[in-house]
Structure formats: C-alpha cells, structure tokens
N, C-alpha and C. Protein backbone atom coordinates (compact mmCIF):
# COMPACT_ATOMS: atom_id res chain seq x y z
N UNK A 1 -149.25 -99.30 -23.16
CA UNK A 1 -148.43 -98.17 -23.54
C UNK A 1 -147.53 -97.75 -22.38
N UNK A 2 -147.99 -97.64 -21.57
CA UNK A 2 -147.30 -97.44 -20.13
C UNK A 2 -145.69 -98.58 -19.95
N UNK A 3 -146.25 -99.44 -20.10
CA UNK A 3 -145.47 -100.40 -19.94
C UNK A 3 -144.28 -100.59 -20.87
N UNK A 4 -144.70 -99.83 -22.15
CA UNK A 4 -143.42 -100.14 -23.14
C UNK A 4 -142.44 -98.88 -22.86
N UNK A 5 -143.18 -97.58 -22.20
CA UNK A 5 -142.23 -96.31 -21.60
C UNK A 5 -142.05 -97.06 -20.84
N UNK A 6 -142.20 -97.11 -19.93
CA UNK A 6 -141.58 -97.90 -18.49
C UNK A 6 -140.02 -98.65 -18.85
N UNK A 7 -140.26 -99.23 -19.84
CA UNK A 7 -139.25 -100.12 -20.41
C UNK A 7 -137.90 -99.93 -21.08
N UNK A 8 -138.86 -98.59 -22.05
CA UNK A 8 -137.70 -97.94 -22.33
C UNK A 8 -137.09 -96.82 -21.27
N UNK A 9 -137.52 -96.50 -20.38
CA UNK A 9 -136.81 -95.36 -19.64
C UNK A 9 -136.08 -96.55 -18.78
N UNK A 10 -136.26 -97.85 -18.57
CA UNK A 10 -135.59 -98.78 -18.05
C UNK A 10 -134.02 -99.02 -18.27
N UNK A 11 -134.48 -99.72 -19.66
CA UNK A 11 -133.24 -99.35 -20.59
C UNK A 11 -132.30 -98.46 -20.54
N UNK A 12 -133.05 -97.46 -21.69
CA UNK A 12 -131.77 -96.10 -21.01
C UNK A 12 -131.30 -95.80 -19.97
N UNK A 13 -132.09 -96.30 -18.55
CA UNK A 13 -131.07 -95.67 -17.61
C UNK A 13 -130.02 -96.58 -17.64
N UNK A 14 -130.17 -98.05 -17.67
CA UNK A 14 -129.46 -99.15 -17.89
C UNK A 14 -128.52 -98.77 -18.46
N UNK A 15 -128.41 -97.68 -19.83
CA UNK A 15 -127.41 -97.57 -20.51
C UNK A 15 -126.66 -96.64 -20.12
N UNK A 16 -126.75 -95.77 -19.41
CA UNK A 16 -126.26 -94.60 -19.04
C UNK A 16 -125.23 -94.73 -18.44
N UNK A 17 -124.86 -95.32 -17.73
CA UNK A 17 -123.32 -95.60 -16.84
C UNK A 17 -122.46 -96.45 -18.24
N UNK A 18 -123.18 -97.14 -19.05
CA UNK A 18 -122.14 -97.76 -19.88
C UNK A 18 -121.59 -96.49 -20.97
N UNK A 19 -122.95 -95.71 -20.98
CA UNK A 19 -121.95 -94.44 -22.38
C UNK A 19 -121.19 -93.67 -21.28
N UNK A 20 -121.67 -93.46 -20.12
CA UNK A 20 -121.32 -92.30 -19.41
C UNK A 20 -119.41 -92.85 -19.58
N UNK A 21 -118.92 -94.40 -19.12
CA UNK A 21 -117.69 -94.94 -18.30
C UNK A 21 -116.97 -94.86 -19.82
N UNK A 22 -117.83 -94.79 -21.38
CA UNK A 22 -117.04 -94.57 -22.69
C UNK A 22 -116.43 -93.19 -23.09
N UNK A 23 -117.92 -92.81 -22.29
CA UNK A 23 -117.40 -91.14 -22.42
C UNK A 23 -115.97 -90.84 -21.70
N UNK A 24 -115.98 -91.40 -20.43
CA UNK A 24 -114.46 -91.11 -19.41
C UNK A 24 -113.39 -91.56 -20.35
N UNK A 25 -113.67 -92.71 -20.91
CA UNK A 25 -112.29 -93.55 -21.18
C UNK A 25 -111.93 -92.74 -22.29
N UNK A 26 -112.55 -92.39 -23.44
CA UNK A 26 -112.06 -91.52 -24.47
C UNK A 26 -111.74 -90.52 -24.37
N UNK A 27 -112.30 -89.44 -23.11
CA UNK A 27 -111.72 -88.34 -22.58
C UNK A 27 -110.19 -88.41 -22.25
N UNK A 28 -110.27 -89.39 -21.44
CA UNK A 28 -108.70 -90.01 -20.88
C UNK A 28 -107.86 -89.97 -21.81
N UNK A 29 -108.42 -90.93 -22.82
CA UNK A 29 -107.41 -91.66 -24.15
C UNK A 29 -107.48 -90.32 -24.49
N UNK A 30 -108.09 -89.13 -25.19
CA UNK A 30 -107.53 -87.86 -25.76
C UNK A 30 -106.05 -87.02 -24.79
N UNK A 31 -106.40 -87.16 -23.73
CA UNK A 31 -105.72 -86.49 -22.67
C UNK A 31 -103.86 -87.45 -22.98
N UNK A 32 -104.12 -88.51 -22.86
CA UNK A 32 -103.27 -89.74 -22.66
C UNK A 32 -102.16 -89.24 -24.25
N UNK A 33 -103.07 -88.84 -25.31
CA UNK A 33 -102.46 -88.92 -26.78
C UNK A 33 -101.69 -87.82 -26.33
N UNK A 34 -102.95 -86.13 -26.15
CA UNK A 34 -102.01 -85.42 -25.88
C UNK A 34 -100.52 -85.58 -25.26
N UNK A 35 -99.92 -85.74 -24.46
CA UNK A 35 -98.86 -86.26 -23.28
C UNK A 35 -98.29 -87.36 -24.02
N UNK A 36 -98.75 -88.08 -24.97
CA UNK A 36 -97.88 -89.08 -25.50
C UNK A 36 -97.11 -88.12 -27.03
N UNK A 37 -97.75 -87.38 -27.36
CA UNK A 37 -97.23 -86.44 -28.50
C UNK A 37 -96.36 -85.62 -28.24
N UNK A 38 -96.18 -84.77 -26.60
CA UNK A 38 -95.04 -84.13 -25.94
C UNK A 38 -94.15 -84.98 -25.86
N UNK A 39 -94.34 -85.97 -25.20
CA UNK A 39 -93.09 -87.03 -25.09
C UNK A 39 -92.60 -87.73 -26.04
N UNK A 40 -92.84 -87.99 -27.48
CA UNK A 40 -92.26 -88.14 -28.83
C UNK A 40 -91.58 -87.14 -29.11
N UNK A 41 -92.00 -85.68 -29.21
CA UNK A 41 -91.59 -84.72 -29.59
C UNK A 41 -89.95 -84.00 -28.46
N UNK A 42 -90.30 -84.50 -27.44
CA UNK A 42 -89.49 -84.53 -26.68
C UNK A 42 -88.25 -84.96 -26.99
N UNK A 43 -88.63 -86.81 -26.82
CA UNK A 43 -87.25 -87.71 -27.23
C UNK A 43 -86.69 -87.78 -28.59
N UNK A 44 -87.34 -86.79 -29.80
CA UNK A 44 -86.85 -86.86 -31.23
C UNK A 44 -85.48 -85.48 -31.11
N UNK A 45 -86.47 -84.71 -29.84
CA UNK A 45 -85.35 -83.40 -29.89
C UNK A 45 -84.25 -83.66 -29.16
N UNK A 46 -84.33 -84.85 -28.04
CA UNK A 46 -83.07 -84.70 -27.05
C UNK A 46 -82.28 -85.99 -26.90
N UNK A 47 -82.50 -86.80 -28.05
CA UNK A 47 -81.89 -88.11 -28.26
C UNK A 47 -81.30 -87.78 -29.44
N UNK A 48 -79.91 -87.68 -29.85
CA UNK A 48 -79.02 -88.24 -31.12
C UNK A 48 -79.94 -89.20 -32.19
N UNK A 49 -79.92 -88.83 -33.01
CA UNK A 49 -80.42 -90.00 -34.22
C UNK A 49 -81.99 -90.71 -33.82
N UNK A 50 -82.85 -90.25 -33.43
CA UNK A 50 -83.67 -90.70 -32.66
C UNK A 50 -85.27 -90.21 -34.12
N UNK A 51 -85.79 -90.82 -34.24
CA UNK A 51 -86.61 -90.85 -35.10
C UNK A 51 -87.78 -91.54 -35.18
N UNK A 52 -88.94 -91.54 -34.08
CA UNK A 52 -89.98 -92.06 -33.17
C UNK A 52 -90.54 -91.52 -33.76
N UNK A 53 -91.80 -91.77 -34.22
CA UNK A 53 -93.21 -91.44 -34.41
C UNK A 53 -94.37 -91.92 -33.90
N UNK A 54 -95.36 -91.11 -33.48
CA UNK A 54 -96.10 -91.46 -32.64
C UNK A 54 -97.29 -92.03 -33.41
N UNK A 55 -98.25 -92.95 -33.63
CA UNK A 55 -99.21 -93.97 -34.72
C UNK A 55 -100.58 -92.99 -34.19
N UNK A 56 -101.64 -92.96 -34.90
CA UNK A 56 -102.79 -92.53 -34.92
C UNK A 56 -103.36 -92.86 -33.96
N UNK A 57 -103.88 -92.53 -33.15
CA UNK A 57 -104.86 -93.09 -32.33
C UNK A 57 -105.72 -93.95 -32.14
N UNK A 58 -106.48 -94.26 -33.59
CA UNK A 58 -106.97 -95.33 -33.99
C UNK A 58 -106.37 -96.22 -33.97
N UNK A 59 -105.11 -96.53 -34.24
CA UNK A 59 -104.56 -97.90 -34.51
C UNK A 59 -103.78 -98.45 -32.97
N UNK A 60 -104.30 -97.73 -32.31
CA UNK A 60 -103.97 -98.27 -30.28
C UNK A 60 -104.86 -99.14 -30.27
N UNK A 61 -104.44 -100.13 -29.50
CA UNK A 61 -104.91 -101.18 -29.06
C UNK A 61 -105.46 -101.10 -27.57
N UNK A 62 -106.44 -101.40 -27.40
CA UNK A 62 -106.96 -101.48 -25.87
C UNK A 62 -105.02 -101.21 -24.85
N UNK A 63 -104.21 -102.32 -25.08
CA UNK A 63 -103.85 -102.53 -24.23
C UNK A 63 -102.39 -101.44 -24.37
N UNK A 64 -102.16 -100.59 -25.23
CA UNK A 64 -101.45 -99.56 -25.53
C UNK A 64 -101.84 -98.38 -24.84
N UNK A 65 -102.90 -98.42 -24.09
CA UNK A 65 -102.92 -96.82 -23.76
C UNK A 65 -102.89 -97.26 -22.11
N UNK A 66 -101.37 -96.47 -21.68
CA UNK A 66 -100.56 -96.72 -20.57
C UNK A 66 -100.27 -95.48 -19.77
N UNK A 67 -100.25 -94.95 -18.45
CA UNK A 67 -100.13 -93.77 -18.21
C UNK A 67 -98.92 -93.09 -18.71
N UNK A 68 -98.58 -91.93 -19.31
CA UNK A 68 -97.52 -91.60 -19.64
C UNK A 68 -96.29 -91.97 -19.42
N UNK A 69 -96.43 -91.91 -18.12
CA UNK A 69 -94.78 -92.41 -17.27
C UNK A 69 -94.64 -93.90 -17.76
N UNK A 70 -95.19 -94.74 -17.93
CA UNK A 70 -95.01 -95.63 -18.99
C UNK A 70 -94.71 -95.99 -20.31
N UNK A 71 -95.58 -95.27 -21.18
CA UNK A 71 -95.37 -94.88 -22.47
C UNK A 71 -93.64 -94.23 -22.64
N UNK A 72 -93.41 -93.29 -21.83
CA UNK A 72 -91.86 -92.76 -21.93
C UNK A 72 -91.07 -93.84 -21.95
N UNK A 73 -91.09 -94.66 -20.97
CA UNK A 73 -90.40 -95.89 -20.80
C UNK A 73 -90.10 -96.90 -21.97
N UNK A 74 -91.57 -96.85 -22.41
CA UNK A 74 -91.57 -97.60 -23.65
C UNK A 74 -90.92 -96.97 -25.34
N UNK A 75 -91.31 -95.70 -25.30
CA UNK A 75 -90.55 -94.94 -25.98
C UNK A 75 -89.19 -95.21 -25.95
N UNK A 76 -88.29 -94.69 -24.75
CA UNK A 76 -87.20 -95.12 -24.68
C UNK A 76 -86.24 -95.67 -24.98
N UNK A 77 -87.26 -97.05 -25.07
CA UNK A 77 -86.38 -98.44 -25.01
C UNK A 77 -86.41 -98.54 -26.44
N UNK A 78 -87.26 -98.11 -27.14
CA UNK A 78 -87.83 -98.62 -28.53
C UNK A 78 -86.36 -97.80 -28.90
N UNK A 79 -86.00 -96.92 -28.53
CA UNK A 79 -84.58 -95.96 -29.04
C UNK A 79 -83.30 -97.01 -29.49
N UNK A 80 -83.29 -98.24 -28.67
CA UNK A 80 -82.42 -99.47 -28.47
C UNK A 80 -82.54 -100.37 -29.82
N UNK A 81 -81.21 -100.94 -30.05
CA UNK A 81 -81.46 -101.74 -31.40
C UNK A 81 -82.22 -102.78 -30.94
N UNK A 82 -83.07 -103.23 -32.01
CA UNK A 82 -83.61 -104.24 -32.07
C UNK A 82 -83.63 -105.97 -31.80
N UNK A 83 -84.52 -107.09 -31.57
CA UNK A 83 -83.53 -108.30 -31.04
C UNK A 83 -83.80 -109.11 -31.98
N UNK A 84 -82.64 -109.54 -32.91
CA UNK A 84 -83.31 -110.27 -33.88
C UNK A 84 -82.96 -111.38 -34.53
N UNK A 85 -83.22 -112.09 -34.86
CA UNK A 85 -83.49 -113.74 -35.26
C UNK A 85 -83.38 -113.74 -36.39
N UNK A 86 -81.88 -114.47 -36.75
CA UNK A 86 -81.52 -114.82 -38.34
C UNK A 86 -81.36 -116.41 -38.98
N UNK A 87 -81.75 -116.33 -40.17
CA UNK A 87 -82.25 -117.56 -40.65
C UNK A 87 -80.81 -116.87 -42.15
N UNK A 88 -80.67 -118.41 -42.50
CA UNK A 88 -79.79 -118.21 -43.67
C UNK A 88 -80.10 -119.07 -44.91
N UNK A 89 -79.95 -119.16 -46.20
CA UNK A 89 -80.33 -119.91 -47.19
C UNK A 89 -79.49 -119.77 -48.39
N UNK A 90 -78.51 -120.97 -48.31
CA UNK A 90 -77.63 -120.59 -49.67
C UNK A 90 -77.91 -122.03 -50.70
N UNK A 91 -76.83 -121.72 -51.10
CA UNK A 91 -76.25 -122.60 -52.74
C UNK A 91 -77.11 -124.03 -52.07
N UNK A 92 -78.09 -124.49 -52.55
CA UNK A 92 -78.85 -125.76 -52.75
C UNK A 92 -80.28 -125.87 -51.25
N UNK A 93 -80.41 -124.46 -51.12
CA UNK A 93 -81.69 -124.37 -49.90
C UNK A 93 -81.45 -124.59 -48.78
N UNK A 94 -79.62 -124.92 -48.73
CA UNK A 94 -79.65 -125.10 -47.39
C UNK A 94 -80.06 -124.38 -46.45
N UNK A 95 -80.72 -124.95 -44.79
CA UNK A 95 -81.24 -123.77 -43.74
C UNK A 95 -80.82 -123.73 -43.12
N UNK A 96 -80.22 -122.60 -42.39
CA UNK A 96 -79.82 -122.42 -40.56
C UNK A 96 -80.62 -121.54 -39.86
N UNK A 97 -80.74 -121.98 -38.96
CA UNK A 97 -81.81 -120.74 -38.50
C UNK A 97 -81.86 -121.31 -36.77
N UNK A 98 -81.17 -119.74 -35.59
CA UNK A 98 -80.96 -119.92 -34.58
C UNK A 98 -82.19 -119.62 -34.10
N UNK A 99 -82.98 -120.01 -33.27
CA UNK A 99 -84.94 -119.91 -32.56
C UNK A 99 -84.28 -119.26 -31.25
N UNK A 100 -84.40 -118.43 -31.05
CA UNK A 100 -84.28 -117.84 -29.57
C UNK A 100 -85.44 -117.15 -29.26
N UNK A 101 -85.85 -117.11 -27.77
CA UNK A 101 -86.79 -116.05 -27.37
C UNK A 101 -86.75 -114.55 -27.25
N UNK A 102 -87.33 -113.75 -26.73
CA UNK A 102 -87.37 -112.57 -27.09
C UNK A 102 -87.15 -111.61 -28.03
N UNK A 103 -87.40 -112.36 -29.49
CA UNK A 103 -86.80 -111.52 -30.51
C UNK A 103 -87.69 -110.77 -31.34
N UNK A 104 -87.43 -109.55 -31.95
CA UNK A 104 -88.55 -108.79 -32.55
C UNK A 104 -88.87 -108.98 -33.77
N UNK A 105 -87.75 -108.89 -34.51
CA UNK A 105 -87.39 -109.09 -36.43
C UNK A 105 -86.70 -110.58 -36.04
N UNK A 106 -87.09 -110.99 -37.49
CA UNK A 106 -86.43 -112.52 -38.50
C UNK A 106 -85.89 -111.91 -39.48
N UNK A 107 -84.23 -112.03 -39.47
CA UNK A 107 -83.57 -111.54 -40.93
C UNK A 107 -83.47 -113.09 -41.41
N UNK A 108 -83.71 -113.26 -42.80
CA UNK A 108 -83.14 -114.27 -43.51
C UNK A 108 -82.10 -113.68 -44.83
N UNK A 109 -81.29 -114.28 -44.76
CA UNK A 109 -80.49 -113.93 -45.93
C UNK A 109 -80.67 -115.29 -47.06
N UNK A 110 -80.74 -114.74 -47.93
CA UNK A 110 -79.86 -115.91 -49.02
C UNK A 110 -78.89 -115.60 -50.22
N UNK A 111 -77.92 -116.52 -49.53
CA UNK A 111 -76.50 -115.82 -50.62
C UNK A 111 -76.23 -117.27 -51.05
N UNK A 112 -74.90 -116.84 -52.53
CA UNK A 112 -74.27 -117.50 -53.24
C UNK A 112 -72.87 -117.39 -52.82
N UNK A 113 -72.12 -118.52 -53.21
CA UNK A 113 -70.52 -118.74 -52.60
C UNK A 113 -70.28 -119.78 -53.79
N UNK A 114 -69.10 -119.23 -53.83
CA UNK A 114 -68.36 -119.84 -55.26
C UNK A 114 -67.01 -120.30 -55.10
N UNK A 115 -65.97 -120.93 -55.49
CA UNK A 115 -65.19 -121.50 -55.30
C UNK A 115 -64.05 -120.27 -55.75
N UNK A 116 -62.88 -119.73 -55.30
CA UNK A 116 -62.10 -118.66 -55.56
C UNK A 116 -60.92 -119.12 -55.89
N UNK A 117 -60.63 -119.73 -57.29
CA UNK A 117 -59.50 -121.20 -57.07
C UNK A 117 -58.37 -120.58 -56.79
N UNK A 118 -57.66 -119.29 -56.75
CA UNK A 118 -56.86 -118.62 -56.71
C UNK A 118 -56.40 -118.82 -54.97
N UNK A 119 -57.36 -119.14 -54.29
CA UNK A 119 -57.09 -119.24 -52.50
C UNK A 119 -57.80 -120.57 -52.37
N UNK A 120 -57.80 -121.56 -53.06
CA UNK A 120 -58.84 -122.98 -52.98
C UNK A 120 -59.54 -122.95 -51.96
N UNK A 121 -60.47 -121.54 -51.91
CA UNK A 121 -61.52 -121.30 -50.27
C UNK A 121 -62.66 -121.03 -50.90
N UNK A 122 -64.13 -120.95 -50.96
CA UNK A 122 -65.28 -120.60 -51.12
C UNK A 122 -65.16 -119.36 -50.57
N UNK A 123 -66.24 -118.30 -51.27
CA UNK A 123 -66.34 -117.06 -50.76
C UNK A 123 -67.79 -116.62 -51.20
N UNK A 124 -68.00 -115.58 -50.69
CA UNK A 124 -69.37 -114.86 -50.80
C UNK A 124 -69.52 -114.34 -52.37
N UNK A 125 -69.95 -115.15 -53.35
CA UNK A 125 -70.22 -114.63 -54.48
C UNK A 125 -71.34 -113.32 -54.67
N UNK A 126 -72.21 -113.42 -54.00
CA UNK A 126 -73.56 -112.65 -54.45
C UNK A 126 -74.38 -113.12 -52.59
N UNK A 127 -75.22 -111.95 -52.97
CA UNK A 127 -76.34 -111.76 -51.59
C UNK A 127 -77.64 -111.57 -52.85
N UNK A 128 -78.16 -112.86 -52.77
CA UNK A 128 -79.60 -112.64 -53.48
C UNK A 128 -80.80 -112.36 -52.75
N UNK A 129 -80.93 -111.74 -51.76
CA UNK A 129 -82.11 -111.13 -51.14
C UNK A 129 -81.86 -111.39 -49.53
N UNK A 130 -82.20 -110.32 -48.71
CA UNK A 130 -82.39 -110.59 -47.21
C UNK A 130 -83.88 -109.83 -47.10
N UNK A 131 -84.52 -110.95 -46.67
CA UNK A 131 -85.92 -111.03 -46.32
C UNK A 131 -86.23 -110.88 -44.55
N UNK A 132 -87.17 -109.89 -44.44
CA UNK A 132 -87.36 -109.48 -43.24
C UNK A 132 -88.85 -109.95 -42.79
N UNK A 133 -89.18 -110.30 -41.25
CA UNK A 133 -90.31 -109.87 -40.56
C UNK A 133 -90.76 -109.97 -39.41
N UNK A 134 -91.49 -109.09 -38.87
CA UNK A 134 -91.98 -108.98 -37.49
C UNK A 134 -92.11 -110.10 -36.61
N UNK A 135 -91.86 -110.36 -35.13
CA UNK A 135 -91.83 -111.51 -34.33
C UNK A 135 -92.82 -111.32 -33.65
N UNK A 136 -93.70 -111.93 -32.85
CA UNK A 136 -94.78 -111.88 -32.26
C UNK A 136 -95.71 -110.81 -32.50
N UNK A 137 -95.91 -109.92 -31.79
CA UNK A 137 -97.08 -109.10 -32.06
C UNK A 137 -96.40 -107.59 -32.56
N UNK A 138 -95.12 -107.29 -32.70
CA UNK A 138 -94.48 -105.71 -33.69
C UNK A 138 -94.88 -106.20 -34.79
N UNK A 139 -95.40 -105.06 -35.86
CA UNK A 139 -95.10 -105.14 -37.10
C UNK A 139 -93.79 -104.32 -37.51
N UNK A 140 -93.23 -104.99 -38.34
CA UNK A 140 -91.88 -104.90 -39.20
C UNK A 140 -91.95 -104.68 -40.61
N UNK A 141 -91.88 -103.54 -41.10
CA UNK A 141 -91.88 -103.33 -42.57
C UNK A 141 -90.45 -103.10 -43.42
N UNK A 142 -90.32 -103.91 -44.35
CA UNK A 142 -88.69 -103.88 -44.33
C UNK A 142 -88.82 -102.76 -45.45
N UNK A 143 -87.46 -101.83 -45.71
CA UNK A 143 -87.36 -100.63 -46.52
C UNK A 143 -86.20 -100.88 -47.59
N UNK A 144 -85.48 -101.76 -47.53
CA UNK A 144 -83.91 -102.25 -48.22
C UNK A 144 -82.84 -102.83 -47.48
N UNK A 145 -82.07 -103.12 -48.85
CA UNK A 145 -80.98 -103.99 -47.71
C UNK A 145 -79.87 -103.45 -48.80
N UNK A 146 -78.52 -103.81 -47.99
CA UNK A 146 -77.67 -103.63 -48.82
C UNK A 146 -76.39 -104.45 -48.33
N UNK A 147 -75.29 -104.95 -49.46
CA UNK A 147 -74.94 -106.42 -48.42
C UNK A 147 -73.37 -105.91 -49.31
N UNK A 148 -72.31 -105.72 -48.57
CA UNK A 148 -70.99 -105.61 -48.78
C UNK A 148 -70.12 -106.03 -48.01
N UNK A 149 -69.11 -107.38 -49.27
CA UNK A 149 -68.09 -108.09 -48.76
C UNK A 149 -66.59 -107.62 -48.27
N UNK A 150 -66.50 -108.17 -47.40
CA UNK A 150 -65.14 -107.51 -46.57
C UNK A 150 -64.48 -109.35 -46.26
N UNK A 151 -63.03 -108.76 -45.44
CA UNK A 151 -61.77 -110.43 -45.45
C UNK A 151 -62.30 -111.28 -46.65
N UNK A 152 -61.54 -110.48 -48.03
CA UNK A 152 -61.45 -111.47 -49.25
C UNK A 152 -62.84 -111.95 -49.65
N UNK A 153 -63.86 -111.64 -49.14
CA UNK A 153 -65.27 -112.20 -49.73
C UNK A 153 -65.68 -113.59 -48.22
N UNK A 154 -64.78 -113.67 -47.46
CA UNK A 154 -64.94 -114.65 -46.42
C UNK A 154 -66.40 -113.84 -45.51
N UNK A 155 -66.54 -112.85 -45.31
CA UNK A 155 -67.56 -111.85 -45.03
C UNK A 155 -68.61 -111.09 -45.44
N UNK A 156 -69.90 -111.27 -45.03
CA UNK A 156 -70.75 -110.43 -45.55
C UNK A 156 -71.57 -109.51 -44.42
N UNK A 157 -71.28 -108.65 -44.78
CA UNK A 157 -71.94 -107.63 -43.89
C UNK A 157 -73.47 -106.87 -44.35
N UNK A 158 -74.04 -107.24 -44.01
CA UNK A 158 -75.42 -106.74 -44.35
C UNK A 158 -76.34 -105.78 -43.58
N UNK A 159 -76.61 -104.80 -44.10
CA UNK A 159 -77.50 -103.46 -43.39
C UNK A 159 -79.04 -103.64 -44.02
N UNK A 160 -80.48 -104.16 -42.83
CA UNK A 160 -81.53 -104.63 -43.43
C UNK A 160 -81.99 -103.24 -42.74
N UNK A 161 -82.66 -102.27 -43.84
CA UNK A 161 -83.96 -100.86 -42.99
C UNK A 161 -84.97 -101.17 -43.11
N UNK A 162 -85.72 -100.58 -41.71
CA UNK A 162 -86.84 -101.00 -42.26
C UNK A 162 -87.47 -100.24 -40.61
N UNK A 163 -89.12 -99.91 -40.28
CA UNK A 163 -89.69 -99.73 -39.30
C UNK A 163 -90.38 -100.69 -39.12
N UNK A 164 -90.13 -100.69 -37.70
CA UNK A 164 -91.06 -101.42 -36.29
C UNK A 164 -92.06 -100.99 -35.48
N UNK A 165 -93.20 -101.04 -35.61
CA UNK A 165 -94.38 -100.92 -35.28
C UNK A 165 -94.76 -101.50 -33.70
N UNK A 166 -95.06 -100.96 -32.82
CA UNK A 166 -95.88 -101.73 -31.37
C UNK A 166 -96.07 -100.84 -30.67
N UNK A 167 -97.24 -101.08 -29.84
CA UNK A 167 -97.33 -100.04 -28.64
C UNK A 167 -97.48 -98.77 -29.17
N UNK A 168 -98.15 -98.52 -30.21
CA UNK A 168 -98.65 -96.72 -30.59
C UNK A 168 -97.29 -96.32 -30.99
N UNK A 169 -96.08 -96.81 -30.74
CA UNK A 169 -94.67 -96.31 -31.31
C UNK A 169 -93.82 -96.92 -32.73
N UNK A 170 -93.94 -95.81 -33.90
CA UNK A 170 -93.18 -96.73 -34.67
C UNK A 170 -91.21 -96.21 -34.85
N UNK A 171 -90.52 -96.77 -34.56
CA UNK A 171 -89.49 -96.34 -35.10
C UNK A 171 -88.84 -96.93 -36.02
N UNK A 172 -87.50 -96.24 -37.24
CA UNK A 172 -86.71 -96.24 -38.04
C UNK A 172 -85.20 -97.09 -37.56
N UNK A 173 -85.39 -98.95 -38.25
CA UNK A 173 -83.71 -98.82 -37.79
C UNK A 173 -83.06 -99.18 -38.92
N UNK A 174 -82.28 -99.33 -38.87
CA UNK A 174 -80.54 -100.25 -39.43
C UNK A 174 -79.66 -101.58 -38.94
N UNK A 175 -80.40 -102.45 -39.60
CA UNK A 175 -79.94 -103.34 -38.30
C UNK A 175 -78.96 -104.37 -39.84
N UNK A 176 -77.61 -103.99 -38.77
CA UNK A 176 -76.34 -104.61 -39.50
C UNK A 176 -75.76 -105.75 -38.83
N UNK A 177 -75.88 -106.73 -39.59
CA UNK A 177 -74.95 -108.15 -39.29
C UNK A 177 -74.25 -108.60 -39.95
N UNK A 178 -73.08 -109.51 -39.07
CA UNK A 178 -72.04 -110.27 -40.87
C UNK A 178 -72.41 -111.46 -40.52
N UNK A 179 -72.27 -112.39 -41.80
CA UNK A 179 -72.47 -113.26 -42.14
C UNK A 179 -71.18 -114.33 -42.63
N UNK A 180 -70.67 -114.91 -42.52
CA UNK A 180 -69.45 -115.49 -42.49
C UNK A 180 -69.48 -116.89 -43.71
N UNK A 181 -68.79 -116.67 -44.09
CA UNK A 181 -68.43 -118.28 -45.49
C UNK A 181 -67.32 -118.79 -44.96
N UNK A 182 -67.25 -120.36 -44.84
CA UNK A 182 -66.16 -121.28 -44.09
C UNK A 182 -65.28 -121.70 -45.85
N UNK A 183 -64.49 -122.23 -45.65
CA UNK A 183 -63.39 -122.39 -46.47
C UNK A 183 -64.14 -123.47 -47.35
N UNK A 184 -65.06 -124.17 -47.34
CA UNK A 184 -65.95 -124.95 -47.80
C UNK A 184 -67.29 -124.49 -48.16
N UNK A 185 -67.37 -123.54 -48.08
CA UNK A 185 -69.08 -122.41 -48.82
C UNK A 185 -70.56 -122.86 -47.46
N UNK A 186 -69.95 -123.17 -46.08
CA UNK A 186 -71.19 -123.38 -45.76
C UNK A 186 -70.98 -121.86 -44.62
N UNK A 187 -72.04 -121.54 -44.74
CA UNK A 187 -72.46 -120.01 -44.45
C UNK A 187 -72.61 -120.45 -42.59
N UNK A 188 -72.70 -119.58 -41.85
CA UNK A 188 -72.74 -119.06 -40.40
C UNK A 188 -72.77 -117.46 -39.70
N UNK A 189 -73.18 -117.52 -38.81
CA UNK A 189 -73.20 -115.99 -37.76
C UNK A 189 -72.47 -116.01 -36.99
C-alpha cells in the first residue's frame, strides 16, 4: 500500500510542471487574443476599406500565436491584395495555367469565344464559371464572380470575392483580372 502512494504522489509531482507550463501558455494565449482583438479593431477603424476579422481562438494553430508586434505586421500585410495563380479553360478543355511561387489563391476561369463574322476575330462569347482556391496552407472561400466584356468582347474582366483565411486573420477581397481572346479564340493573361 505504501508503495502504490509513493507512486502516485510520484506521478503527480511528475505532472505538475507539465499542467503548471499549460496553465502559463493559455494564460499567455488569453492575454495574446486580448491585444490581438485591439489591434483588429484598430486597423478596421484606421485603414480605408479594411475589413479584418479576427478567427476564434480555437481555430489558432500552435504556430499562430505570435507576440503582438508580430501579429500587427501580419495583419497589415493581409490589408494587401492577394498573390494569385490563374489557370484558364475554354472552347475544347483547352489548359493554361502559369505555376509560380508564392501565391495564395488559384483563379481558373472557363470561357466561350465565338467567331464575330462581322470583324472575322473570335471574341469572348460567355464566362461559364471562375473557380477559386486556397494555395498552400490559407484557406480561400470563394463568394461570386462576375465577368464583364470590354475592347469589342477581345476582353474579359473578371471580379472573383471571396475570404482568405491564415494566421488567426480572415480578410474580405476582390480580386480583378482581364483575360484576353487573340483574333483566333485562344484565351491569355
């Protein structure tokens, strides 16, 4: 009997520095949210068009909780358009699609181009869907798109919404590109 107290008061002390160093870190992480909720509230009031929200606490990742003066930083930047990687798909599946590094969102478009015999040039008939999503580790939730032709239908200009998720920060963008039809219907950026 002795021996199995012995064992357990062993134990528990054993455990005691591990709840005690959980107890600190969650203290911290409360402290950390606080100060990350001033500084959202901050940059929504003193940035133009600025529309940051700060994610639950729960959904931080070990490696998201950064001393403030960091987090601002990261805030910040998130204020900046987005870097993003477009893929295209028209009349018979054709693909283009430029691979660069550092990019956050994948827009794909896929449009139709029709022959305009009136200017014997192909043009942007129809935008049948621009499909969005997150690049490495942001999540990207797309919200709509909306796609209007400009120079005779030779142009498509497309506005994809949608929020971006990382780092405890989600923000709201608009991310507008044109899309170009060659005198022969093959599509480019």
């Amino acid at each position: 009997m002795k021996y199995q107290i012995t064992t357990a008061v062993l134990i528990l002390a054993s455990l005691s520095p591990v709840t005690s160093e959980a107890r600190d870190q969650t203290t911290q992480h409360q402290r950390y949210y606080a100060a990350y909720e001033k500084i959202v509230e901050n940059i929504n009031r003193t940035h133009d068009n600025a529309d940051v929200t700060l994610l639950a606490a729960n959904q931080f990742a070990d490696e998201d909780w950064v001393s403030p003066k960091r987090f601002q930083e990261r805030a910040v930047k998130r204020l900046k358009p987005l870097h993003v990687q477009l893929s295209i798909y028209g009349d018979g599946q054709r693909a283009l699609e430029r691979t660069q590094g550092g990019k956050e969102v994948r827009i794909t478009g896929n449009f139709e181009t029709e022959l305009l015999e009136r200017s014997e040039r192909q043009w942007f008939s129809d935008v049948f869907s621009m499909t969005s999503q997150g690049i490495n580790d942001g999540i990207w939730t797309q919200k709509g798109f909306d796609g209007t032709r400009i120079d005779a239908g030779q142009t498509m200009v497309v506005t994809v919404s949608g929020t971006y998720a990382k780092q405890g920060i989600l923000t709201k963008h608009h991310i507008t590109k044109e899309f170009h039809c060659s005198s022969v219907g093959e599509i480019y950026y």
